[in-house]
C-alpha atoms as a PDB file:
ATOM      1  CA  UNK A   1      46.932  30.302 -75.449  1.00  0.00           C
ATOM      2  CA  UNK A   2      46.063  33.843 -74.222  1.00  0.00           C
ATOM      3  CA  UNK A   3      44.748  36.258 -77.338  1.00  0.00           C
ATOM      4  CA  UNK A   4      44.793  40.413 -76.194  1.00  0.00           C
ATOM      5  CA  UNK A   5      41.808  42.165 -76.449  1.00  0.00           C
ATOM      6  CA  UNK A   6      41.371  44.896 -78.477  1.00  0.00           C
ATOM      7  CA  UNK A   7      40.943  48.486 -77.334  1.00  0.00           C
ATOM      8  CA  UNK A   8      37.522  49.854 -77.211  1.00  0.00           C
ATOM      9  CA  UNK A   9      37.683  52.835 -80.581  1.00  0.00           C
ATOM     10  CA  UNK A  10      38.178  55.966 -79.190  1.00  0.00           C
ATOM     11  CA  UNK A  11      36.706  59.047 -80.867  1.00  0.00           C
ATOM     12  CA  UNK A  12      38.862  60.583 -83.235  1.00  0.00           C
ATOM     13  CA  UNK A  13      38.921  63.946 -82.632  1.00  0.00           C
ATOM     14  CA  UNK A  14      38.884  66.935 -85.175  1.00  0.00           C
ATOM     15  CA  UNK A  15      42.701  67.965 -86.000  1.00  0.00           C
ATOM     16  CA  UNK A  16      43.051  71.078 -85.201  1.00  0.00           C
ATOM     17  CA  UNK A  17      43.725  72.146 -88.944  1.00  0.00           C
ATOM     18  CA  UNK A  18      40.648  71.275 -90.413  1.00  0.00           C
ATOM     19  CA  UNK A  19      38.873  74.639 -90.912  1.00  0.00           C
ATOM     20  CA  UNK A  20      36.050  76.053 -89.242  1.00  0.00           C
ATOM     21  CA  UNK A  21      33.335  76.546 -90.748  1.00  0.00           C
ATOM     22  CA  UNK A  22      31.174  79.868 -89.595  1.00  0.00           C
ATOM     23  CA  UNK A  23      27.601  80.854 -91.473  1.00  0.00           C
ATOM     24  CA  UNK A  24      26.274  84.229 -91.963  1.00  0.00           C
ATOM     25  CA  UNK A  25      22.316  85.131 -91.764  1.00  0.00           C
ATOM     26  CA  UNK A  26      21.458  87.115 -94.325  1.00  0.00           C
ATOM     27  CA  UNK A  27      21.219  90.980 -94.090  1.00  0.00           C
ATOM     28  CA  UNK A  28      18.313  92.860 -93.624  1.00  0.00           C
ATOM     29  CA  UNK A  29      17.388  94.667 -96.781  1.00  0.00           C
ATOM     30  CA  UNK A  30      19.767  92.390 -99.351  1.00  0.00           C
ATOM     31  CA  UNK A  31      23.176  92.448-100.139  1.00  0.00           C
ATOM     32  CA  UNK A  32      23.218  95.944-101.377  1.00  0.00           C
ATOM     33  CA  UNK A  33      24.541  97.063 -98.228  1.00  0.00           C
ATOM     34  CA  UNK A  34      27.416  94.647 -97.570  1.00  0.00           C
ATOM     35  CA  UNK A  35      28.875  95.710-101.361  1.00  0.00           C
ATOM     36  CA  UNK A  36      28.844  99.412-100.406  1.00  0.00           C
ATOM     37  CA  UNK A  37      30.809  98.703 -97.036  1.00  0.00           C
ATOM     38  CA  UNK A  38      33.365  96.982 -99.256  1.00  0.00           C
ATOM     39  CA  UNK A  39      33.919  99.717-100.994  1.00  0.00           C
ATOM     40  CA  UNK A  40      34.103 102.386 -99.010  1.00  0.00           C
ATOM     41  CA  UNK A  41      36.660 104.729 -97.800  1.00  0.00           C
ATOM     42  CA  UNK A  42      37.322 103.282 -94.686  1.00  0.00           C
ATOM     43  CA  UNK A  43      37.329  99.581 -95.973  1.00  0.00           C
ATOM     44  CA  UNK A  44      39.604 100.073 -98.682  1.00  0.00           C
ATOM     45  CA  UNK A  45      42.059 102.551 -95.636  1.00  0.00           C
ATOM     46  CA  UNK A  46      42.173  99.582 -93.416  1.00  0.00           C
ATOM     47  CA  UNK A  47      43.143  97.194 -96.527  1.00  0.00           C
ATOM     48  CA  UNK A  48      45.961  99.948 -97.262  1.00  0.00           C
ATOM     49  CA  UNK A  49      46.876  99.803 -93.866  1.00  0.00           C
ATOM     50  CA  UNK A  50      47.241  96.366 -93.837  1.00  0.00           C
ATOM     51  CA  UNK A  51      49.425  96.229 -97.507  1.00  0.00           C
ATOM     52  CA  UNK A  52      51.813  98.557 -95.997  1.00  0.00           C
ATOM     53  CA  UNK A  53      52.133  97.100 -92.720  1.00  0.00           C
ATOM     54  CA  UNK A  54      52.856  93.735 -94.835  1.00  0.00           C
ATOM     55  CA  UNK A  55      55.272  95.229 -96.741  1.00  0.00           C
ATOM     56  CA  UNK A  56      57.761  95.915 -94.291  1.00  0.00           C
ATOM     57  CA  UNK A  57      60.337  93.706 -92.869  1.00  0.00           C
ATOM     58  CA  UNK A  58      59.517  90.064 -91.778  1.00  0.00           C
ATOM     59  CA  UNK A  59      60.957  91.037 -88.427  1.00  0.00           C
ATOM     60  CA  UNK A  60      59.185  93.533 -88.028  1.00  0.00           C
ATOM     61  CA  UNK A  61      55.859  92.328 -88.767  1.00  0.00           C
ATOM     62  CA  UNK A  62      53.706  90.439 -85.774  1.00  0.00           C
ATOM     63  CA  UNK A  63      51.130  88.236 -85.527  1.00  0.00           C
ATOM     64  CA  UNK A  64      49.463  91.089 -83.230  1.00  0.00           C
ATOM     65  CA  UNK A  65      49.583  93.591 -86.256  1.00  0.00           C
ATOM     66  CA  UNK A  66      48.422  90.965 -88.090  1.00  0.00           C
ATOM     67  CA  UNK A  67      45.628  90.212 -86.165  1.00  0.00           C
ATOM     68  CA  UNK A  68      45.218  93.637 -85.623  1.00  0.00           C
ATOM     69  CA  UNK A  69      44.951  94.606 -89.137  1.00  0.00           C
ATOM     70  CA  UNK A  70      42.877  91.882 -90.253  1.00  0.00           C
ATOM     71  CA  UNK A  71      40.410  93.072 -87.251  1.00  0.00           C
ATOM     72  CA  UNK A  72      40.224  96.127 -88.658  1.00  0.00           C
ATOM     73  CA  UNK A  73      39.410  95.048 -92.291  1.00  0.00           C
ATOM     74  CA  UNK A  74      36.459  92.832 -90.846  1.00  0.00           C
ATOM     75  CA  UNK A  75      35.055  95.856 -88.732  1.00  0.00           C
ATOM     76  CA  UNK A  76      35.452  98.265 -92.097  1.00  0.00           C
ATOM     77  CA  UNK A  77      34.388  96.238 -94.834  1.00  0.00           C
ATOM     78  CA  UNK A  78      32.520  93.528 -93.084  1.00  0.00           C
END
């Protein structure tokens, strides 16, 4: 009687839906600075931006606007 032998485990790799995870140091000088750039007029233009370009038709919208858009956001209010 033969018996098979197992396979040797194989690492499971990380689906590729599992989020990743990114940290921040802190700012110089506190936090004070990051909450102004969040509101400011060219963060909350960008987020506008972004509403309106949202709003429109679904064909019509892109994931390079989107990315676009979103890059924008990060550099304004970021």
């Amino acid at each position: 009687m033969v018996t098979p032998e197992s396979e040797p485990a194989r690492p499971r790799d990380r689906p590729a839906s599992t989020p990743q995870v990114y940290y921040q140091q802190p700012m110089q000088g506190g936090s004070g600075r990051r909450v102004a750039k969040k509101n400011s007029a060219a963060c909350q233009a960008a987020r506008e931006a972004d509403r309106r370009y949202r709003q429109q038709p679904l064909s019509l919208v892109k994931h390079d606007g989107l990315r676009r858009h979103g890059d924008a956001i990060r550099q304004a209010c970021g």
